[in-house]
C-alpha atoms as a PDB file:
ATOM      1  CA  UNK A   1      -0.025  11.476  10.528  1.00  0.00           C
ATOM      2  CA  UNK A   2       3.177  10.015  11.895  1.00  0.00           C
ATOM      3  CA  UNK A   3       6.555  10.507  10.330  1.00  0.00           C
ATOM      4  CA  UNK A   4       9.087   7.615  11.103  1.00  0.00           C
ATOM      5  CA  UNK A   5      12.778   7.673   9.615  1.00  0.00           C
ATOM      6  CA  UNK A   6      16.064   7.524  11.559  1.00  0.00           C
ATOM      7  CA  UNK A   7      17.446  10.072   9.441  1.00  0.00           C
ATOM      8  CA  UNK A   8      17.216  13.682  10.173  1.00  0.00           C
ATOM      9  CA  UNK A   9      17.126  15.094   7.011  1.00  0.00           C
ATOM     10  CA  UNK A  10      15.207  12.532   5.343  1.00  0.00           C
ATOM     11  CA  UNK A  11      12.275  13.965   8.249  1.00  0.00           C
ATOM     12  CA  UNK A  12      13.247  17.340   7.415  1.00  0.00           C
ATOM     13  CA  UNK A  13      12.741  16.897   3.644  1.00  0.00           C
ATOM     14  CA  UNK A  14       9.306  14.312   3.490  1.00  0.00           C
ATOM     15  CA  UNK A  15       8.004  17.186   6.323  1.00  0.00           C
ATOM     16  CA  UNK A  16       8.878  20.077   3.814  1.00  0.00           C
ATOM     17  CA  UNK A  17       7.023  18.215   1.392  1.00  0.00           C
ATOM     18  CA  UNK A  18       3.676  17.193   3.494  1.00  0.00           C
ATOM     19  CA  UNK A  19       3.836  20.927   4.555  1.00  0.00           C
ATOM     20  CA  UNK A  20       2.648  22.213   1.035  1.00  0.00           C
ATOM     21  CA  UNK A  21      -0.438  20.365   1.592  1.00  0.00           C
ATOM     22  CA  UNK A  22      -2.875  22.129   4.191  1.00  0.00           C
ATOM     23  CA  UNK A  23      -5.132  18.831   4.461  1.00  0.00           C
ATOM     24  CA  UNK A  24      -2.002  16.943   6.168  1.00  0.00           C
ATOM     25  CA  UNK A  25      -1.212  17.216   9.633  1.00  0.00           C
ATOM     26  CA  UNK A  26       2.008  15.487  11.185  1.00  0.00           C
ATOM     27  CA  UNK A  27       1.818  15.352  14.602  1.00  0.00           C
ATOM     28  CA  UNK A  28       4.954  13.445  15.637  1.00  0.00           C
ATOM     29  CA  UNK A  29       8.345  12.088  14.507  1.00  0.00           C
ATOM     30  CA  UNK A  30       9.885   8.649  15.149  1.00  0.00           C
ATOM     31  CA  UNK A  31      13.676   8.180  14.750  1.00  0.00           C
ATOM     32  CA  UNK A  32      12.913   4.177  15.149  1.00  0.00           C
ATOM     33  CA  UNK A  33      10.084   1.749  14.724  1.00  0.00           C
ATOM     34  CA  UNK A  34       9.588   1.361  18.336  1.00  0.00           C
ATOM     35  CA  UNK A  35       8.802   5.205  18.670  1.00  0.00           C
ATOM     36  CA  UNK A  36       6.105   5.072  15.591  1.00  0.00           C
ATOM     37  CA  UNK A  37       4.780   2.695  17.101  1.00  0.00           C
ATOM     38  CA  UNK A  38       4.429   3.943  21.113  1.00  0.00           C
ATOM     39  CA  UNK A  39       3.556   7.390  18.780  1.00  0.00           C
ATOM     40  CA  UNK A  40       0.659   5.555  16.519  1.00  0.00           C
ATOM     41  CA  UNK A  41      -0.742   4.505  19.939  1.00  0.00           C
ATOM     42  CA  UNK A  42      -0.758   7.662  21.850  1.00  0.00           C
ATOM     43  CA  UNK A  43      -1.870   9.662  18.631  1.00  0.00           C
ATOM     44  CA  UNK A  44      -3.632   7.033  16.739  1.00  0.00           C
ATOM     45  CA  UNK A  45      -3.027   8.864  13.099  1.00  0.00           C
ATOM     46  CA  UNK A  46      -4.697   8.181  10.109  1.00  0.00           C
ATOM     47  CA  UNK A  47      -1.197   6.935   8.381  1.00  0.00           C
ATOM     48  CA  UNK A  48       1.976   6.127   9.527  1.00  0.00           C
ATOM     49  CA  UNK A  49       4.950   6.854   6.634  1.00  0.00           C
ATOM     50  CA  UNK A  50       7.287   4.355   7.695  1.00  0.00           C
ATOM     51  CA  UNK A  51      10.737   3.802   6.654  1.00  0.00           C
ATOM     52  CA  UNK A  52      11.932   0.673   6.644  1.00  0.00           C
ATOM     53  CA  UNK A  53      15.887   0.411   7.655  1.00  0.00           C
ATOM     54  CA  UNK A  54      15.875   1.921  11.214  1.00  0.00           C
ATOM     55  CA  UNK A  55      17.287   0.983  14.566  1.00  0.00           C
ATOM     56  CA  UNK A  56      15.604  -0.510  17.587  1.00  0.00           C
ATOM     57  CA  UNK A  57      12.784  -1.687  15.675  1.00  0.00           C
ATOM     58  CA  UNK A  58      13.052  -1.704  11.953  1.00  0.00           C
ATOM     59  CA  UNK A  59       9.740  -0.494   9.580  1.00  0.00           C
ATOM     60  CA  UNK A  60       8.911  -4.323   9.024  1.00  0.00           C
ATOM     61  CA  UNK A  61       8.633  -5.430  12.695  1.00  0.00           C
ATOM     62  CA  UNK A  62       7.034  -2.076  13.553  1.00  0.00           C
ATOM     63  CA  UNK A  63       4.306  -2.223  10.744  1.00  0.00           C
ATOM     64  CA  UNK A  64       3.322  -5.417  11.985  1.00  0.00           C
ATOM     65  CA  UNK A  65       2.967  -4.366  15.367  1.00  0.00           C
ATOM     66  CA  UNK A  66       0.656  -1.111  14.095  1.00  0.00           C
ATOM     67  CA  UNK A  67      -1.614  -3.179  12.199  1.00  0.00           C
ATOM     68  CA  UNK A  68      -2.157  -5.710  15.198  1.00  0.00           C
ATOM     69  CA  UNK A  69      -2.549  -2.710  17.819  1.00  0.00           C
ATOM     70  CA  UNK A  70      -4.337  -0.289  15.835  1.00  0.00           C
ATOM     71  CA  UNK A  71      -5.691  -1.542  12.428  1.00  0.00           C
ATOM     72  CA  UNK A  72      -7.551   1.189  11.576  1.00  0.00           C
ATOM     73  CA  UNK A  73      -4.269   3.417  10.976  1.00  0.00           C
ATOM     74  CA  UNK A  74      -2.532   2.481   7.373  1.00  0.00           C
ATOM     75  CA  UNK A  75       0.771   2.126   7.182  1.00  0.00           C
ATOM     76  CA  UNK A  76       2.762   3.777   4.029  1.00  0.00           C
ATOM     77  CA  UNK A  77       5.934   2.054   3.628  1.00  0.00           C
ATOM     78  CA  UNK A  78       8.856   4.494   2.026  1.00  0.00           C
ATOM     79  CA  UNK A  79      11.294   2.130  -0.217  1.00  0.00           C
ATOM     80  CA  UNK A  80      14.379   2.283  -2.254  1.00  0.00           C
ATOM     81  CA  UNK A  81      15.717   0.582  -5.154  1.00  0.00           C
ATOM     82  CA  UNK A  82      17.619  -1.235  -3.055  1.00  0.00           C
ATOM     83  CA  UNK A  83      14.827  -2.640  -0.787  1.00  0.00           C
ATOM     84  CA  UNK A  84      12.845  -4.473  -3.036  1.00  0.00           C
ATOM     85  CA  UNK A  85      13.211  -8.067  -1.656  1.00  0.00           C
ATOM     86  CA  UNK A  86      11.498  -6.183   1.507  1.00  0.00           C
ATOM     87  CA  UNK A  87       8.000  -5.458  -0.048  1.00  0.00           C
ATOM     88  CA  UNK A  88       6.967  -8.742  -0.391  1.00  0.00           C
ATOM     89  CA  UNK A  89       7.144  -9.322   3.693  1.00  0.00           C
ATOM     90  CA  UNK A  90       5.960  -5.658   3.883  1.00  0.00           C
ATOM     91  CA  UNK A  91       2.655  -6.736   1.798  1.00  0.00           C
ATOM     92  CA  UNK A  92       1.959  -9.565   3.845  1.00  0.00           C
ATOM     93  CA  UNK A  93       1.907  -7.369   7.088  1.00  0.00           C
ATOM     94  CA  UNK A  94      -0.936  -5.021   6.105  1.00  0.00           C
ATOM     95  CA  UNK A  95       1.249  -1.882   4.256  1.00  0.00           C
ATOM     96  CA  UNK A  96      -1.465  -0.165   2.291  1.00  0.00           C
ATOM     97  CA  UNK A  97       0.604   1.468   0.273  1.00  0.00           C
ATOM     98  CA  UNK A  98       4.522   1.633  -1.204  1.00  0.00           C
ATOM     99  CA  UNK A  99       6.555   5.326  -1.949  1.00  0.00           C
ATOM    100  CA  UNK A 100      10.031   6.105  -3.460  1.00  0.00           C
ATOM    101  CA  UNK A 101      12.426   8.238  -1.588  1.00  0.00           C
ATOM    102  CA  UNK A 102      13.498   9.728  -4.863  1.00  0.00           C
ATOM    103  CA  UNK A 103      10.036   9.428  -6.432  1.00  0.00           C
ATOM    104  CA  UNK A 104       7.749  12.617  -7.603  1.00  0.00           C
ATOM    105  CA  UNK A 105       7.299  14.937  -4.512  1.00  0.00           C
ATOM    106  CA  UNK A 106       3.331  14.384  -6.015  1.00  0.00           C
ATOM    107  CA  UNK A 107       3.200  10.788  -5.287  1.00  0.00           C
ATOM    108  CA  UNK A 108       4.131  11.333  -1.841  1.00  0.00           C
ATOM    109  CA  UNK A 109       1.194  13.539  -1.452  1.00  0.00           C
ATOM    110  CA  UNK A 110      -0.881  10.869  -3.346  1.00  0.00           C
ATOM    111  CA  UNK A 111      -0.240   8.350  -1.341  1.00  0.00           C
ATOM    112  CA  UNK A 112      -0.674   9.552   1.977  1.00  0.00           C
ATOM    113  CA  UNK A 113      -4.253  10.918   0.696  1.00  0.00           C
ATOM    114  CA  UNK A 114      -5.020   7.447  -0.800  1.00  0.00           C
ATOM    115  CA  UNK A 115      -4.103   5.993   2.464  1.00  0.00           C
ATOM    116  CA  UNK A 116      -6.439   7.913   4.430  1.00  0.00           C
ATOM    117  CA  UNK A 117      -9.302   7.095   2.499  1.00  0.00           C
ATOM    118  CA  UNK A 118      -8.726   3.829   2.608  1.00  0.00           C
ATOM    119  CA  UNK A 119      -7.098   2.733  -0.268  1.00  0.00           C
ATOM    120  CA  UNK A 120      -3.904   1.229  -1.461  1.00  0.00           C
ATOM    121  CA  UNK A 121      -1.180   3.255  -3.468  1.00  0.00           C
ATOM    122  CA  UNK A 122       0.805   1.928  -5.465  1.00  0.00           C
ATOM    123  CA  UNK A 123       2.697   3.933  -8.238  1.00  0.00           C
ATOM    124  CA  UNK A 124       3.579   2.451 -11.465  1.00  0.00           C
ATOM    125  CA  UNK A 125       6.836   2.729 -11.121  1.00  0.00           C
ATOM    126  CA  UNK A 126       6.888   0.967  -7.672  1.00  0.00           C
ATOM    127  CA  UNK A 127       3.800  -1.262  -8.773  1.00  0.00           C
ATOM    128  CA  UNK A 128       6.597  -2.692 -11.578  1.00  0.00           C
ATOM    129  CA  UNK A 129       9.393  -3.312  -8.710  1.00  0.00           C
ATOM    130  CA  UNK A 130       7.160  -4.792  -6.681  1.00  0.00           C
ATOM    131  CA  UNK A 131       5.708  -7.540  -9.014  1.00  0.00           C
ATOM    132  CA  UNK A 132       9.424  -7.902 -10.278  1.00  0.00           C
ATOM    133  CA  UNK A 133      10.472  -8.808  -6.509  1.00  0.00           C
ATOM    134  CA  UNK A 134       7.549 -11.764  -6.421  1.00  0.00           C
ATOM    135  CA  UNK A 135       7.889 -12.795  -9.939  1.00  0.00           C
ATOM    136  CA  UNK A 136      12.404 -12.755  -9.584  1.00  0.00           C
ATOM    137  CA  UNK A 137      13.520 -16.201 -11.105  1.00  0.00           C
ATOM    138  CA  UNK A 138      13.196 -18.202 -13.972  1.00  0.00           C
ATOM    139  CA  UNK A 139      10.765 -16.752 -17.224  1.00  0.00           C
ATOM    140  CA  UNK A 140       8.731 -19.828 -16.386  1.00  0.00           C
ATOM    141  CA  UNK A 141       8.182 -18.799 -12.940  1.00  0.00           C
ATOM    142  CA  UNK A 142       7.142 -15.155 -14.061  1.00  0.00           C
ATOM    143  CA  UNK A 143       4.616 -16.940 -16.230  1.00  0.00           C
ATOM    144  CA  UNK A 144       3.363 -19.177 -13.534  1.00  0.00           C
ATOM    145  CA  UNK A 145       2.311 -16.429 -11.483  1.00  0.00           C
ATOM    146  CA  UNK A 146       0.464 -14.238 -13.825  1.00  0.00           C
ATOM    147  CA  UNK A 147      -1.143 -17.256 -14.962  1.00  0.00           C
ATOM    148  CA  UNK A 148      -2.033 -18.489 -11.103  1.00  0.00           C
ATOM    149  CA  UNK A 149      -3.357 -15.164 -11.083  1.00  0.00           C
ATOM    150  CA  UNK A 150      -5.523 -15.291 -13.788  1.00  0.00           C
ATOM    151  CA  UNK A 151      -6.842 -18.626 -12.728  1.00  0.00           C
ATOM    152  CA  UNK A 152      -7.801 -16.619  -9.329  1.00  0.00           C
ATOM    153  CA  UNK A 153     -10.101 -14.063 -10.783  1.00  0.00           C
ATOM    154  CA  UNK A 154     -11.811 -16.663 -12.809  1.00  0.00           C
ATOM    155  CA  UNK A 155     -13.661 -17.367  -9.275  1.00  0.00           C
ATOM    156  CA  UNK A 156     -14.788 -13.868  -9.607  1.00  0.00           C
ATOM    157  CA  UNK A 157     -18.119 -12.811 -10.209  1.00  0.00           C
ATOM    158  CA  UNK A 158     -17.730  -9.803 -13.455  1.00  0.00           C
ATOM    159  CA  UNK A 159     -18.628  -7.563 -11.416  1.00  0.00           C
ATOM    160  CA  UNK A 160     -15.610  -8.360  -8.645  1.00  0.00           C
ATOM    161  CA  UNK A 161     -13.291  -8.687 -11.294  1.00  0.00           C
ATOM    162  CA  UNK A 162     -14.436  -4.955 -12.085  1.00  0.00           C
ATOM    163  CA  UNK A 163     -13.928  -3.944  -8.645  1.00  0.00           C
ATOM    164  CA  UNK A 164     -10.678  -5.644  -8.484  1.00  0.00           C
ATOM    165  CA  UNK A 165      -8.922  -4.179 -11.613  1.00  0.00           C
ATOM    166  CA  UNK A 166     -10.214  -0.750  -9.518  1.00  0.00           C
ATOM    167  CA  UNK A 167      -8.592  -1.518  -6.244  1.00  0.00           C
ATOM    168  CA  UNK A 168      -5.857  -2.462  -8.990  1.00  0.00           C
ATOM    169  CA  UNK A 169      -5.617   1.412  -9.892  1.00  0.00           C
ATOM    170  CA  UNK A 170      -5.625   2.395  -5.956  1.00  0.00           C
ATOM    171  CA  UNK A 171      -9.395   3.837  -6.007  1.00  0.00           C
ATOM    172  CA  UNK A 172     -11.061   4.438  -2.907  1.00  0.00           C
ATOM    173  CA  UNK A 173     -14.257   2.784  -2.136  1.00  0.00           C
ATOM    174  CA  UNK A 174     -15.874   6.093  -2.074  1.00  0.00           C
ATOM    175  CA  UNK A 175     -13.999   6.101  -5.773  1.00  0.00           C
ATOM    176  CA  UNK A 176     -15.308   2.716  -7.058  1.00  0.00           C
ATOM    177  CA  UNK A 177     -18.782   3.493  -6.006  1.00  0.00           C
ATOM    178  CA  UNK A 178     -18.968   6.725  -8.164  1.00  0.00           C
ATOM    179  CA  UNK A 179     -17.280   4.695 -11.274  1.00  0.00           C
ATOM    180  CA  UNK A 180     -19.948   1.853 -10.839  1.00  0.00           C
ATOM    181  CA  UNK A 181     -23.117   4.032  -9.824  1.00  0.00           C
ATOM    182  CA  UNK A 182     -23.614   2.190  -6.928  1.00  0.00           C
ATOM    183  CA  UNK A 183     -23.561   3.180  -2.755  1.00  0.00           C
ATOM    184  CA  UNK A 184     -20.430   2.999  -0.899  1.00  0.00           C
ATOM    185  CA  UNK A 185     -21.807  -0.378   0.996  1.00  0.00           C
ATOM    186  CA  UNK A 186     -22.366  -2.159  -1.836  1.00  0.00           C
ATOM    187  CA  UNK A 187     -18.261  -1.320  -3.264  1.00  0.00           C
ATOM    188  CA  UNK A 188     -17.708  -2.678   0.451  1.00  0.00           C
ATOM    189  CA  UNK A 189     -19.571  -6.215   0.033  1.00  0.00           C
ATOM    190  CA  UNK A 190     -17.789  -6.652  -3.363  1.00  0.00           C
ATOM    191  CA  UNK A 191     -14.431  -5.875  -2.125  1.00  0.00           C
ATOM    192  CA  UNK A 192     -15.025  -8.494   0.945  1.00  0.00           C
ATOM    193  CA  UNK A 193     -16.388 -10.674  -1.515  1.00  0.00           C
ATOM    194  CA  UNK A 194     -12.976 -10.193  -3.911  1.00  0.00           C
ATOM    195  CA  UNK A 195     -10.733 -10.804  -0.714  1.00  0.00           C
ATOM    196  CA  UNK A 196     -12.593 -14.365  -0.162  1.00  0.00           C
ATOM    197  CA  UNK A 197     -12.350 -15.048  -3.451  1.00  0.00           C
ATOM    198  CA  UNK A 198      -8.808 -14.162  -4.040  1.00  0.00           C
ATOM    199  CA  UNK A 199      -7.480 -15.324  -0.682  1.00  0.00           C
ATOM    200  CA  UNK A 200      -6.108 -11.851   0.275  1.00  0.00           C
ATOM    201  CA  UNK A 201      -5.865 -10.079   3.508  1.00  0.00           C
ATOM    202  CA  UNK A 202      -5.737  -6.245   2.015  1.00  0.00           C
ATOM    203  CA  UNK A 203      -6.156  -3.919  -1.241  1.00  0.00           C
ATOM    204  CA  UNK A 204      -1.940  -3.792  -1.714  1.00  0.00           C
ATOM    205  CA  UNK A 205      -2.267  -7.885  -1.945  1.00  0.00           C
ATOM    206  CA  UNK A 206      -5.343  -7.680  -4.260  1.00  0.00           C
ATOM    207  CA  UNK A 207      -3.191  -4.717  -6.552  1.00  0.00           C
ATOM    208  CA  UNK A 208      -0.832  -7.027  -6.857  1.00  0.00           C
ATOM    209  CA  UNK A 209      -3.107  -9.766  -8.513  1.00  0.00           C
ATOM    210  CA  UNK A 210      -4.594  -7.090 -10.775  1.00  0.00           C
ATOM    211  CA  UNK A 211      -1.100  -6.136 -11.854  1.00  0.00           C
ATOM    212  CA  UNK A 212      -0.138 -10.145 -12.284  1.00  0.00           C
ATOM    213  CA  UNK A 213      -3.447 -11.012 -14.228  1.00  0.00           C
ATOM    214  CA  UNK A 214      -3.459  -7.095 -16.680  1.00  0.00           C
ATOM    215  CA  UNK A 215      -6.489  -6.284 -15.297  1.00  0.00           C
ATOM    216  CA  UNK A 216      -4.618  -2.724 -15.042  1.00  0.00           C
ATOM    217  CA  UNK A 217      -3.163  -0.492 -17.422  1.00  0.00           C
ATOM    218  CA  UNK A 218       0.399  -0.879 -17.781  1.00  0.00           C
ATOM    219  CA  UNK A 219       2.748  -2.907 -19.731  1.00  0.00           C
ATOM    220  CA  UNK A 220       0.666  -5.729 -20.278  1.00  0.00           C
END
């Protein structure tokens, strides 16, 4: 994987912490999003962790550009409390996946696993920001939303809205197949079917509707 942050230690420390896991390999470090980007090119990674204040080329811009040059690598996007009104532009361009810098050392681990299988991450904790971020405003705008997104995944078959409210926990194709008893190809039809039907470009996007309509646990 690729490591981007313009801070040293922050490297140091996320490294430190990828380094307990023998199943993770970083094989370069960006100081700005212009490097992870030139670096997801040359190395073409399974995941990019990408910060998203940096110089040059800031984590927004330079996800962007890694999911138009090289699709197949997903892009974690590492967040603070005080970036929230940035994951809503972040889900849009293609992030699978969204970590805390002062979350559980676990989650990072998590996520960059998730992310190599395929699927999104989301952590409750950063699953709650994010949906406050799109639903900030008025109470009846809050209530708009979850109820647009109910109205959505009544154009779902039972069976999508099953494999929805999965993609909605961050499973894995691989994952849903072994909860439904079906083959892997057949989770793959029903998630292409569920990003038709919702109007979504990714699994974050399609979380995020799960979350809206409580098709996940939570505080719903």
């Amino acid at each position: 994987m690729v490591l981007a942050d313009d801070e040293t230690m922050i490297r140091a420390g996320v490294r430190a912490i990828l380094a307990t896991d023998p199943e993770i390999d970083v094989v370069a470090e960006a100081g700005n999003g212009s490097e992870a980007v030139d670096l997801t090119l040359k190395h073409r990674p399974d995941v990019v962790l990408m910060d998203i204040r940096m110089p040059v080329m800031d984590g927004l811009a330079a996800t962007a550009e890694i999911k138009r040059t090289v699709p197949g690598t997903a892009v974690l996007v590492l967040t603070t409390f005080s970036e929230d009104e940035y994951v809503a532009r972040a889900l849009g361009d293609g992030a699978a996946g969204f970590l805390l810098k002062s979350g559980d050392p676990r989650e990072l681990l998590a996520g960059v696993h998730a992310a190599s299988r395929g699927a999104a991450y989301l952590s409750a904790d950063v699953a709650r920001r994010v949906i406050g971020e799109l639903n900030r405003g008025p109470a009846g705008r809050r209530m708009a939303r979850a109820a647009t997104s109910r109205a959505r995944i009544d154009a779902l078959t039972g069976r999508e809205r099953e494999v929805l409210a999965f993609l909605g926990q961050g499973l894995s194709n691989a994952e849903i197949a072994a909860r439904m008893h079906v083959v892997e190809g057949t989770v793959k039809s029903y998630v292409s079917a569920v990003f038709t039907g919702l109007g979504v470009r990714n699994r974050v996007q399609a979380a995020i509707i799960a979350y809206e309509a409580g098709l996940t646990d939570g505080d719903r």
